[in-house]
C-alpha atoms as a PDB file:
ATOM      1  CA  UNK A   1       0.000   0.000   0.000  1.00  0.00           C
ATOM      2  CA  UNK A   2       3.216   2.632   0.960  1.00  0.00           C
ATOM      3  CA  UNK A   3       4.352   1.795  -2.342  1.00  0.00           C
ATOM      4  CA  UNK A   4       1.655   2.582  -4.163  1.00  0.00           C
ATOM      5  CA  UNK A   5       1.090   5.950  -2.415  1.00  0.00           C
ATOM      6  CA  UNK A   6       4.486   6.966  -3.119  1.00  0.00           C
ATOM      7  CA  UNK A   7       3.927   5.989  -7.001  1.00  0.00           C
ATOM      8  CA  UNK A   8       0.795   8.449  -7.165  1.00  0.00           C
ATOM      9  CA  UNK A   9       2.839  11.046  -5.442  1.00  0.00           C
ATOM     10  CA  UNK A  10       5.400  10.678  -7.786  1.00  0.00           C
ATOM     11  CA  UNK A  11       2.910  11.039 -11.058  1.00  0.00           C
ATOM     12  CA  UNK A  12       0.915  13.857  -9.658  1.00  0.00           C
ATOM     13  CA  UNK A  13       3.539  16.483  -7.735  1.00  0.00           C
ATOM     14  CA  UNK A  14       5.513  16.939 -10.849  1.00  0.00           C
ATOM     15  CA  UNK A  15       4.320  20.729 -10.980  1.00  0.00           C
ATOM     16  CA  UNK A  16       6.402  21.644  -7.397  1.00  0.00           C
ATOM     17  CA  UNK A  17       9.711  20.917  -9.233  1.00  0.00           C
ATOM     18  CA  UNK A  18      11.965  23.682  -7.902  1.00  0.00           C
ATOM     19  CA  UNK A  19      10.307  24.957  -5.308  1.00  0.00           C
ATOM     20  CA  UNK A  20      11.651  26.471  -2.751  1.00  0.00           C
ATOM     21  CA  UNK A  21      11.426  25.488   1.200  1.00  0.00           C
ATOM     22  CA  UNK A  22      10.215  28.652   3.436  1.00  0.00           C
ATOM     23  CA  UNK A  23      12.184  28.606   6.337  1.00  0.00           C
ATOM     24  CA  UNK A  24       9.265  28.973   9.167  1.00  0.00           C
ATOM     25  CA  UNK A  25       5.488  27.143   8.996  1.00  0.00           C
ATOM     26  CA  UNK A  26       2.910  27.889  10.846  1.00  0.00           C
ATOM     27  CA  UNK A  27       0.517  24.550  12.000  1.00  0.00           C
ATOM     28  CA  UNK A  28      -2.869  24.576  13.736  1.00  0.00           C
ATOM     29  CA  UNK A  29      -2.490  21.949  15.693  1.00  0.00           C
ATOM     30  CA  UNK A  30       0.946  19.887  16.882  1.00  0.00           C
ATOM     31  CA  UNK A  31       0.574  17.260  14.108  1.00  0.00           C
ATOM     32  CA  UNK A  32       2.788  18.676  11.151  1.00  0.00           C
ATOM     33  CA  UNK A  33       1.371  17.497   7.912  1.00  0.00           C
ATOM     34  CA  UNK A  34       2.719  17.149   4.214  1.00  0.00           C
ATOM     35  CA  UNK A  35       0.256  19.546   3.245  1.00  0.00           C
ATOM     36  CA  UNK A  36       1.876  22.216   5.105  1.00  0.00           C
ATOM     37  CA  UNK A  37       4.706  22.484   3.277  1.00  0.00           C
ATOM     38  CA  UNK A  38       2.958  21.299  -0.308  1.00  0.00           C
ATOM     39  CA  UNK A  39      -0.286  23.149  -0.132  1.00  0.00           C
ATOM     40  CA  UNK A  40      -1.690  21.169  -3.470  1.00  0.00           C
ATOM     41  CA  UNK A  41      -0.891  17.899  -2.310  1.00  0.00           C
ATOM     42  CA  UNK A  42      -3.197  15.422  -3.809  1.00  0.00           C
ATOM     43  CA  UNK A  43      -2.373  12.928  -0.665  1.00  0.00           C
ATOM     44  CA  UNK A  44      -1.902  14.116   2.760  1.00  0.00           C
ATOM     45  CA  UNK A  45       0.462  12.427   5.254  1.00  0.00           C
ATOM     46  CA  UNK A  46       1.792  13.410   8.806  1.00  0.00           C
ATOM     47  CA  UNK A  47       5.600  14.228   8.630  1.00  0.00           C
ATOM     48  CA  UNK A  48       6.081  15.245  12.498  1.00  0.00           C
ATOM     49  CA  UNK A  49       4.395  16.139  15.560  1.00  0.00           C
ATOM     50  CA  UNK A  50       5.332  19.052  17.918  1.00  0.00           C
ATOM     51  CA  UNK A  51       5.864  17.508  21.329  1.00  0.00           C
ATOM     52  CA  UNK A  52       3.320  17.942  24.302  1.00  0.00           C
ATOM     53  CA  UNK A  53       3.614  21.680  26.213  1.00  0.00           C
ATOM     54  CA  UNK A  54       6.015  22.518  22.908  1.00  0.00           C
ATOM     55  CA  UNK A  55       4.779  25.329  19.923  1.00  0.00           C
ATOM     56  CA  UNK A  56       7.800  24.759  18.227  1.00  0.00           C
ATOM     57  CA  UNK A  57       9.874  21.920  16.069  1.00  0.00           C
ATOM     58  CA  UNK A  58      12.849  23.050  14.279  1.00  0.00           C
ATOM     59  CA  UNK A  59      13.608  20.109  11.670  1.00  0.00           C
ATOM     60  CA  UNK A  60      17.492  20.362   9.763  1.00  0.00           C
ATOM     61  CA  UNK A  61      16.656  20.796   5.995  1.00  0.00           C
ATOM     62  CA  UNK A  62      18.022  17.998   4.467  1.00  0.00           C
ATOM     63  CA  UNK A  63      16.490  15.461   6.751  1.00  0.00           C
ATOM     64  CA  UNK A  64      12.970  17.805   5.649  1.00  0.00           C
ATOM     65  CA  UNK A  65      14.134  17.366   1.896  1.00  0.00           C
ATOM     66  CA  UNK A  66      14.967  13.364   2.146  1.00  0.00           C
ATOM     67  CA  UNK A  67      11.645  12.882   4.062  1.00  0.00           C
ATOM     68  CA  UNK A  68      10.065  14.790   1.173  1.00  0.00           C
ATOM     69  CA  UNK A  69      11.916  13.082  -1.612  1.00  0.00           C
ATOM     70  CA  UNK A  70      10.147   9.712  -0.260  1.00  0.00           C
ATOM     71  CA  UNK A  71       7.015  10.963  -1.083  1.00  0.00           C
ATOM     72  CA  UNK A  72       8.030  12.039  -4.800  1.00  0.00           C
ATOM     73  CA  UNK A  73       8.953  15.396  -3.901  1.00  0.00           C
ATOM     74  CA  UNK A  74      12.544  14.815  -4.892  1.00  0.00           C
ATOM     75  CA  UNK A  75      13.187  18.699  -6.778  1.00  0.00           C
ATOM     76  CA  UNK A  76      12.346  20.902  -3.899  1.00  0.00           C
ATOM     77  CA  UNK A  77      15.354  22.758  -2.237  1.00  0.00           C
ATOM     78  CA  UNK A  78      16.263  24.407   0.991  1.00  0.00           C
ATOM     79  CA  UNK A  79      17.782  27.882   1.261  1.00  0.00           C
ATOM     80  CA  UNK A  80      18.580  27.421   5.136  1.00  0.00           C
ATOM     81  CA  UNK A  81      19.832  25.152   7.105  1.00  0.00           C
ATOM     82  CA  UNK A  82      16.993  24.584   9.544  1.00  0.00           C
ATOM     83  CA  UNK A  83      13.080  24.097   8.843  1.00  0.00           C
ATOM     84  CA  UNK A  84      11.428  25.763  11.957  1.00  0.00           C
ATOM     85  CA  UNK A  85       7.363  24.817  12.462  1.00  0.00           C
ATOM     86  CA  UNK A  86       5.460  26.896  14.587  1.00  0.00           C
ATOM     87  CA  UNK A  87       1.749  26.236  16.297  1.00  0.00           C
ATOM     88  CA  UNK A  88      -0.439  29.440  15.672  1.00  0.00           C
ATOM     89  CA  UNK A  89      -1.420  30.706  18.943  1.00  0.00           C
ATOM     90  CA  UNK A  90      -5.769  31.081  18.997  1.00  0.00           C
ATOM     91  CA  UNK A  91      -6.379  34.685  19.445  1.00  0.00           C
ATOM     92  CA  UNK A  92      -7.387  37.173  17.480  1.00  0.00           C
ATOM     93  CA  UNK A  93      -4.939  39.731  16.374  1.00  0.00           C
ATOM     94  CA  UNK A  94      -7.029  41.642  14.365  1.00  0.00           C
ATOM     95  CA  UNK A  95      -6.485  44.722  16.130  1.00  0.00           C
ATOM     96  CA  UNK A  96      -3.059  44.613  16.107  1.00  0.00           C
ATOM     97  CA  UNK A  97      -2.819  44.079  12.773  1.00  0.00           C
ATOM     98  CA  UNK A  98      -5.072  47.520  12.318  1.00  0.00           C
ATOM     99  CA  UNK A  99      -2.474  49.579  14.337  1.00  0.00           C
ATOM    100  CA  UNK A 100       0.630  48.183  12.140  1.00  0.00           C
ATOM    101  CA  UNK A 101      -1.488  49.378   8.642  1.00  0.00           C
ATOM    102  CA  UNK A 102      -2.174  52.683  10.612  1.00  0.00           C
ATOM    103  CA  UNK A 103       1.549  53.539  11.467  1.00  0.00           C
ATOM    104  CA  UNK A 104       2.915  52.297   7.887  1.00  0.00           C
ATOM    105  CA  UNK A 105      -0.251  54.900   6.442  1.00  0.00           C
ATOM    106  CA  UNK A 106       0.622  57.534   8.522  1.00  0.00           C
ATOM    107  CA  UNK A 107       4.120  57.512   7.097  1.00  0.00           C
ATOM    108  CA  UNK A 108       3.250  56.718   3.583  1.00  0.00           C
ATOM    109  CA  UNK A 109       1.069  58.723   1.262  1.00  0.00           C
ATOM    110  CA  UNK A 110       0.536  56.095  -1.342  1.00  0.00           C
ATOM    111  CA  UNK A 111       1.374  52.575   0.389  1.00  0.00           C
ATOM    112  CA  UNK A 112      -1.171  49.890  -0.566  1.00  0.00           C
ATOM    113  CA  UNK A 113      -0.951  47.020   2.397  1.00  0.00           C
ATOM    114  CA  UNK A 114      -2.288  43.391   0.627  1.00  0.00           C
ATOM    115  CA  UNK A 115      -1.575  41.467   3.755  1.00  0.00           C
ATOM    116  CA  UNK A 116       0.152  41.543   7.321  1.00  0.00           C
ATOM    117  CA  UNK A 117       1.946  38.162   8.976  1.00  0.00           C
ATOM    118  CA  UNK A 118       1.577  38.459  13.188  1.00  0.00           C
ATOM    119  CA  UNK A 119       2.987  36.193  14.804  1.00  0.00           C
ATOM    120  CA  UNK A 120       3.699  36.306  18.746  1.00  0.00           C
ATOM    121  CA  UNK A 121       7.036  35.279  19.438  1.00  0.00           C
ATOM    122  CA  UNK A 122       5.553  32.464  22.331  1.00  0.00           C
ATOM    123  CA  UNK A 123       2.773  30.847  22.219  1.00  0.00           C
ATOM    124  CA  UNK A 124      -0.244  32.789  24.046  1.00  0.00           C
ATOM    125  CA  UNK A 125      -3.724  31.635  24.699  1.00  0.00           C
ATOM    126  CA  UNK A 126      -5.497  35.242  24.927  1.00  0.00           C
ATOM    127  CA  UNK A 127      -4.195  38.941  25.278  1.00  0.00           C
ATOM    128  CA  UNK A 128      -5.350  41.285  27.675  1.00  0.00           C
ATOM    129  CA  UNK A 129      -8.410  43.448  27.424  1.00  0.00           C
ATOM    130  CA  UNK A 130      -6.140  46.757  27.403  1.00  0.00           C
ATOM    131  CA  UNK A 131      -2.713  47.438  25.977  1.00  0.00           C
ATOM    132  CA  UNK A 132      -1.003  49.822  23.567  1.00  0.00           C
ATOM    133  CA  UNK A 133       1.420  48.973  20.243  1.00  0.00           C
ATOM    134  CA  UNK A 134       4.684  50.304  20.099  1.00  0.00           C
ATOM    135  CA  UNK A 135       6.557  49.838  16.649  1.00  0.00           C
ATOM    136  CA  UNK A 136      10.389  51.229  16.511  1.00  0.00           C
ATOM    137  CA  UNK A 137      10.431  54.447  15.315  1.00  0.00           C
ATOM    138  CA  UNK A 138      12.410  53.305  11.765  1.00  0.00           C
ATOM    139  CA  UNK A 139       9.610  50.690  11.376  1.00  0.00           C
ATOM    140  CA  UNK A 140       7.906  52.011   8.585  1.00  0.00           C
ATOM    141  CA  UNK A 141      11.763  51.795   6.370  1.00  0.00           C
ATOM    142  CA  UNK A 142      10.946  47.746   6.105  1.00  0.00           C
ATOM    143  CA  UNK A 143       8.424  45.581   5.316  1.00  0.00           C
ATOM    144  CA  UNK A 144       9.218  43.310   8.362  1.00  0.00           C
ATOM    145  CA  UNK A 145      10.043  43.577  11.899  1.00  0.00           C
ATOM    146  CA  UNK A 146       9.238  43.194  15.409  1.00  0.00           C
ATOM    147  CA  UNK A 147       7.077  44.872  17.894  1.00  0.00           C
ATOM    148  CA  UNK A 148       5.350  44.393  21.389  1.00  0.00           C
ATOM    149  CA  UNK A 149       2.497  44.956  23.770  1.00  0.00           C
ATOM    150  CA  UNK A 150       2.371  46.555  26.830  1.00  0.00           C
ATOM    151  CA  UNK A 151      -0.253  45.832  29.297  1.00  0.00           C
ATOM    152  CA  UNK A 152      -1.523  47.382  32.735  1.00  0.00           C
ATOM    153  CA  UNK A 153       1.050  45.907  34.819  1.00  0.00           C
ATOM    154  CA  UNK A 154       3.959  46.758  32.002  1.00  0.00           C
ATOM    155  CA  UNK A 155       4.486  43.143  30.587  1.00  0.00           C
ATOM    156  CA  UNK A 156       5.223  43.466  27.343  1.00  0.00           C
ATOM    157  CA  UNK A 157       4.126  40.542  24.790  1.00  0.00           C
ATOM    158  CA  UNK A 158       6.617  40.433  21.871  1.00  0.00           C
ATOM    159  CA  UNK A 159       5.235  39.704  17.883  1.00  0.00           C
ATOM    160  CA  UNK A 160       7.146  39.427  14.848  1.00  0.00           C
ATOM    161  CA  UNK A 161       5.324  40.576  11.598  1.00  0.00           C
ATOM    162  CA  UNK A 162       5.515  40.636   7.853  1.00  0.00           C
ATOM    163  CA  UNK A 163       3.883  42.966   5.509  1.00  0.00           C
ATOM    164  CA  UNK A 164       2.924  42.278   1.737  1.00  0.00           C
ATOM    165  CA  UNK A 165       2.761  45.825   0.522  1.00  0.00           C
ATOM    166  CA  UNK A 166       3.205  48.211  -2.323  1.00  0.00           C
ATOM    167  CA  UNK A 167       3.879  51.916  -2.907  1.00  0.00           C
ATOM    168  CA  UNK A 168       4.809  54.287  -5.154  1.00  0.00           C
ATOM    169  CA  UNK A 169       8.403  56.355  -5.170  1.00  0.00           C
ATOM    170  CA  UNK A 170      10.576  58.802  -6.774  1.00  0.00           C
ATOM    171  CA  UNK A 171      13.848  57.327  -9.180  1.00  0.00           C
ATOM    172  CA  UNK A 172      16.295  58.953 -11.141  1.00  0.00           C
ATOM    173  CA  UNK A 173      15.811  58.826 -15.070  1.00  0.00           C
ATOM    174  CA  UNK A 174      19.580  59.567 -15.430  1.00  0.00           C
ATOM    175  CA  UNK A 175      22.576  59.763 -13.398  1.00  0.00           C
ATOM    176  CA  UNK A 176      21.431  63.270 -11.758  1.00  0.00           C
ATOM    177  CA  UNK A 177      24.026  65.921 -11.069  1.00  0.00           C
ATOM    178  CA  UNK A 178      24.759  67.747  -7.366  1.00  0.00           C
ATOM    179  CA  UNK A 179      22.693  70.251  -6.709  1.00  0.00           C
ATOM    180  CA  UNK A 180      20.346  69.968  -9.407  1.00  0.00           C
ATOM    181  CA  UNK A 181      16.613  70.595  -9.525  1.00  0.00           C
ATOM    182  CA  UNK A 182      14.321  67.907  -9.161  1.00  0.00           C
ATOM    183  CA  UNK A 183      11.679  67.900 -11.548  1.00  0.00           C
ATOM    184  CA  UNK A 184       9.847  65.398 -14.013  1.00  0.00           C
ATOM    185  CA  UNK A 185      12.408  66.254 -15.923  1.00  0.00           C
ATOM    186  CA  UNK A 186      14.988  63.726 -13.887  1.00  0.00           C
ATOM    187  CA  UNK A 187      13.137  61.848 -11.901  1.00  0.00           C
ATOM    188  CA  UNK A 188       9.802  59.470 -12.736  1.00  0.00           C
ATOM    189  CA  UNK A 189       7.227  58.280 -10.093  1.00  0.00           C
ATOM    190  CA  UNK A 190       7.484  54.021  -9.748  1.00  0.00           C
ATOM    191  CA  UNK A 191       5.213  51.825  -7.845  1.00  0.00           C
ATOM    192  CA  UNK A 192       7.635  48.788  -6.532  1.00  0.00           C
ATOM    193  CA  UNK A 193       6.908  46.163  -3.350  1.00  0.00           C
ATOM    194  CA  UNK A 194       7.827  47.575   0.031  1.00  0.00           C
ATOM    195  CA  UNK A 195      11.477  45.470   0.953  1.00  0.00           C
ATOM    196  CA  UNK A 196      13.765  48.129   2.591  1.00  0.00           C
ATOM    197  CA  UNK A 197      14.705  51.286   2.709  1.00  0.00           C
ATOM    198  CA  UNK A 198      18.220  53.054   3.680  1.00  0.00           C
ATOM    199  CA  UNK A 199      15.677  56.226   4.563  1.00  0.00           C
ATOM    200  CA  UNK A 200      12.425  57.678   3.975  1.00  0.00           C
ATOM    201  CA  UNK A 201      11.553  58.149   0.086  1.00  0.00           C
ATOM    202  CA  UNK A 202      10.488  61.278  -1.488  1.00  0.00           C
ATOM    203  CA  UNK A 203       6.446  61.255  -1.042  1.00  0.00           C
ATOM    204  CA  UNK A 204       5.864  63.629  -3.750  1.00  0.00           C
ATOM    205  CA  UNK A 205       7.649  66.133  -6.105  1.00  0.00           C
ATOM    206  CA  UNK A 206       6.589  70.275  -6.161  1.00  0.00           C
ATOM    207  CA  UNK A 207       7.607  72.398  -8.615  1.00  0.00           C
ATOM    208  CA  UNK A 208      10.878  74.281  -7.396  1.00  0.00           C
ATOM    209  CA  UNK A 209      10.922  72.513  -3.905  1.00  0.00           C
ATOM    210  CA  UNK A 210      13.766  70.363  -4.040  1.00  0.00           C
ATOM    211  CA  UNK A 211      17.570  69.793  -5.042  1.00  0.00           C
ATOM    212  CA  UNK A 212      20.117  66.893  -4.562  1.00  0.00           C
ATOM    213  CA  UNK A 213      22.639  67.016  -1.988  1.00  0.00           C
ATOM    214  CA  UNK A 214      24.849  64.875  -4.085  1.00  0.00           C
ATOM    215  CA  UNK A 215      25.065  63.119  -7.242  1.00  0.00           C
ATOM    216  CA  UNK A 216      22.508  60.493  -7.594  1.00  0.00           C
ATOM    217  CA  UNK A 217      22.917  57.467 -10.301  1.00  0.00           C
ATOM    218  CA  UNK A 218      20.318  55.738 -12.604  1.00  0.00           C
ATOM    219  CA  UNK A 219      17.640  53.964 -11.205  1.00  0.00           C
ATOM    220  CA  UNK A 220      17.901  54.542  -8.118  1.00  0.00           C
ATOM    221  CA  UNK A 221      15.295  55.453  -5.754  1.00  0.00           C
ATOM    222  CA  UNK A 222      15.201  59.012  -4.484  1.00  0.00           C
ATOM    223  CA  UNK A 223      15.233  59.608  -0.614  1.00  0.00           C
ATOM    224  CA  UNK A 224      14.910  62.592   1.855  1.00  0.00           C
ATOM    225  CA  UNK A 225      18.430  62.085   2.601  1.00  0.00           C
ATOM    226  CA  UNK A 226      19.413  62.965  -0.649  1.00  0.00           C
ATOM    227  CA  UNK A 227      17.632  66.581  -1.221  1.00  0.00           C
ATOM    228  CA  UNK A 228      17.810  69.568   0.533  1.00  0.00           C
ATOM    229  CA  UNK A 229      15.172  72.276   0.293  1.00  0.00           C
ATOM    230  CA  UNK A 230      15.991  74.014  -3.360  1.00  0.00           C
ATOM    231  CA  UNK A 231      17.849  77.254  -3.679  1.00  0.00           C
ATOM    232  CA  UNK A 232      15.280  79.514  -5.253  1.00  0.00           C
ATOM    233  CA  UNK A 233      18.278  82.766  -5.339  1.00  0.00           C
ATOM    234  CA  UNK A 234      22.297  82.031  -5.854  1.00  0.00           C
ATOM    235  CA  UNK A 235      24.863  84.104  -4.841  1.00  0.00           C
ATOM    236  CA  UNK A 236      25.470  86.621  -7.884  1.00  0.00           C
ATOM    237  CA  UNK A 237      21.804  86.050  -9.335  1.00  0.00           C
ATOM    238  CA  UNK A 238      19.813  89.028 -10.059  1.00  0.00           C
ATOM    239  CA  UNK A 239      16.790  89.044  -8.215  1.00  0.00           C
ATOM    240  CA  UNK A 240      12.947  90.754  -8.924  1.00  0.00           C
ATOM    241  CA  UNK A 241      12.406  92.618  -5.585  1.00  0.00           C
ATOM    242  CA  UNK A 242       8.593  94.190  -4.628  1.00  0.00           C
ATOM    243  CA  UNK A 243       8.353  96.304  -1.923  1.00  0.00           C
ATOM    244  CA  UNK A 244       4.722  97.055  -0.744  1.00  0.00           C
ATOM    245  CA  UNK A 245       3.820 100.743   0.544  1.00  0.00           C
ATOM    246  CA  UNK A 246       0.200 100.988   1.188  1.00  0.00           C
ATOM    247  CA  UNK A 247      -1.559 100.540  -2.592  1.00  0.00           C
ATOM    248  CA  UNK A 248       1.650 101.535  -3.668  1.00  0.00           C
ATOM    249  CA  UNK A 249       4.197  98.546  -5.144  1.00  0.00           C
ATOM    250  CA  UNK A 250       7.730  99.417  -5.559  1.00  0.00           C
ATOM    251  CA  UNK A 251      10.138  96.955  -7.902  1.00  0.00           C
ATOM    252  CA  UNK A 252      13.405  97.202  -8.474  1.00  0.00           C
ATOM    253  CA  UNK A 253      16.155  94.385  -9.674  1.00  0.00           C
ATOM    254  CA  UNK A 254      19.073  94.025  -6.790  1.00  0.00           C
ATOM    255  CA  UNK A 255      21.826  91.265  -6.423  1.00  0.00           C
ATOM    256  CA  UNK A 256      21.938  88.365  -4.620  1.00  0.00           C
ATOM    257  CA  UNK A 257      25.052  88.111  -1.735  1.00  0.00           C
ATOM    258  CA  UNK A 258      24.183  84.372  -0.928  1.00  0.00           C
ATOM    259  CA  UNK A 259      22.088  81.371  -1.712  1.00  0.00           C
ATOM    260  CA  UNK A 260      18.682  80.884  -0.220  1.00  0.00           C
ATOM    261  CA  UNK A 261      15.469  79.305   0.054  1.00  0.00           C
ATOM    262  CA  UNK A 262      11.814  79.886  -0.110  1.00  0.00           C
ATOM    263  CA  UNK A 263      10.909  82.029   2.909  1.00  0.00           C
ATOM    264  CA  UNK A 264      13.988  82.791   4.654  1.00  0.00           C
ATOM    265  CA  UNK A 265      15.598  86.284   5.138  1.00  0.00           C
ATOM    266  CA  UNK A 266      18.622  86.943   2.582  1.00  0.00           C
ATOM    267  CA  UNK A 267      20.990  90.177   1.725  1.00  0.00           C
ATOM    268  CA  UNK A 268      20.616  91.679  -1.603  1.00  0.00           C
ATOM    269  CA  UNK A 269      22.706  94.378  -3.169  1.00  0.00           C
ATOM    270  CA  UNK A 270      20.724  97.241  -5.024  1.00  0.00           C
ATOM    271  CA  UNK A 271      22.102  98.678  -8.131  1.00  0.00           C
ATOM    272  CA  UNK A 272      23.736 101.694  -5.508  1.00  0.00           C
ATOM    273  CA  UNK A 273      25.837  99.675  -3.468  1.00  0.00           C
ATOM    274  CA  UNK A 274      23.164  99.626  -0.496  1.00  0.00           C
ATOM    275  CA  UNK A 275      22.360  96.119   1.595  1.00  0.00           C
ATOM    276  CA  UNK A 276      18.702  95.610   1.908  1.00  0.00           C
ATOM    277  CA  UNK A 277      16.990  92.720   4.007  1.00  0.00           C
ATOM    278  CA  UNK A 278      14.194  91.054   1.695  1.00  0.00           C
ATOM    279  CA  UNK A 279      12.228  86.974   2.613  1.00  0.00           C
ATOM    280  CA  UNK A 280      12.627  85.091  -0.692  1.00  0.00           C
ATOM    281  CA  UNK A 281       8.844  84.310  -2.585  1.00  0.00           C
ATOM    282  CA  UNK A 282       9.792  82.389  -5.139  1.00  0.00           C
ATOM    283  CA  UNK A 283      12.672  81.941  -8.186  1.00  0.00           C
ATOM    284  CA  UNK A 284      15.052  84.500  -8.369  1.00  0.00           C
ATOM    285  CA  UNK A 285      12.148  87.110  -6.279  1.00  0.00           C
ATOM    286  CA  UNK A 286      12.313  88.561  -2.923  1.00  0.00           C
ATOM    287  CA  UNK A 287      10.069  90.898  -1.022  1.00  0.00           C
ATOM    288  CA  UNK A 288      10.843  93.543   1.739  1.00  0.00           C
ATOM    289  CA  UNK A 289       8.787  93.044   4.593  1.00  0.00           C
END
């Protein structure tokens, strides 16, 4: 009869040739069966059991890949050493789940969440009926990580989680020069899978807002650690300045004694040698307060 189970196995799993081993499973119950690691199996069999008072059964990979090879799974593969099966602890961690979408939405415009793994580093049987969420502070720069509850009496309960999400951000068309203008012009908006991030990404691109701090190559993804606020005057520039008298406007073209940015309080040069105190408005324009 074993023989002619493994036969069928062997005729009907041809389609998981190649696949890959995960390197944790999650089980309902202690028994550990083939169709938690081969979700299509046609024919179901019990590989393992999770001892009594145990949640956990870490299994080396090749014993997991010889065990599976018996049962005409002989083309999967491993990419770590050890197979680690985990019971799913029976509470509902719905409402955890809603405060890890609501931090990763508060930092993200755009981000589009499919689907969040939580999974409580023990095994737990219920949580308390009050507690608060605390995610790192860099959280939101990967799509995995590790946070904990704290309840009244300050346990903390520790969860690792996993999110499948998307969202869009900011890369350079071209290798783009230091202190250049961003603009549509350099940069194009891309919608890619949340992995990680070395810092924030730009959000979202306004016209004469921002310029790189350095050079930035091809293709890569544009963060707010590479841009600086733009410098709407440069040193030397000539610069529109309005002064407003009552219904009277005043305008009159000075010079520029240093860079600066939109709303702060720069020197100019008029035409007479004088040094006037004006608030940048906009490109190369400046108004006396």
């Amino acid at each position: 009869m074993a023989s002619k189970i493994i036969l069928f196995l062997l005729l009907v799993n041809i389609a998981h040739a190649n696949y890959t081993l995960k390197e944790t499973y999650y089980v309902s119950t202690n028994d550990i069966n083939l169709s938690v690691v081969v979700p299509k199996t046609k024919q179901d069999i019990k590989l393992y059991s999770i001892e009594p008072n145990r949640y956990t059964k870490r299994v080396p990979s090749k014993e997991l890949l010889k065990l599976l090879s018996r049962y005409g799974y002989s083309d999967l593969k491993a990419q770590s050493r050890f197979i680690k099966f985990i019971k799913k602890s029976p509470v509902d961690l719905s409402n955890i789940q809603k405060k890890i979408k609501k931090f990763y939405k508060q930092k993200y415009e755009n981000i589009n969440i499919k689907h969040i793994d939580l999974t409580p580093r023990g095994y737990i049987t219920s949580l308390p009926k009050e507690y608060e969420v605390t995610l790192p502070s860099k959280a939101h720069l990967r799509d995995h990580g590790t946070l904990y509850i704290k309840t009244d009496d300050k346990k903390k309960i520790f969860f690792d989680y996993k999110l499948k999400a998307d969202l869009k951000v900011y890369v350079a068309k071209h290798t783009i020069k230091r202190d250049a203008e961003l603009s549509v012009a350099n940069v194009t908006k891309k919608s890619i899978m949340l992995k990680k991030f070395k810092a924030m990404p730009l959000q979202s691109l306004k016209k004469e807002l921002y310029q790189t701090k350095h050079s930035i190559k091809r293709g890569v993804i544009v963060t707010l650690r590479d841009i600086k606020k733009l410098d709407l005057l440069r040193r030397g520039s000539s610069v529109h300045v309005s002064l407003h008298n009552g219904n009277v406007v005043i305008e009159f073209v000075a010079k520029a004694l240093h860079n600066a940015k939109l709303g702060e309080t720069t020197t100019l040069q008029r035409a007479d040698g004088k040094r006037i105190k004006a608030v940048v408005t906009g490109k190369n324009k400046a108004e006396i307060q």
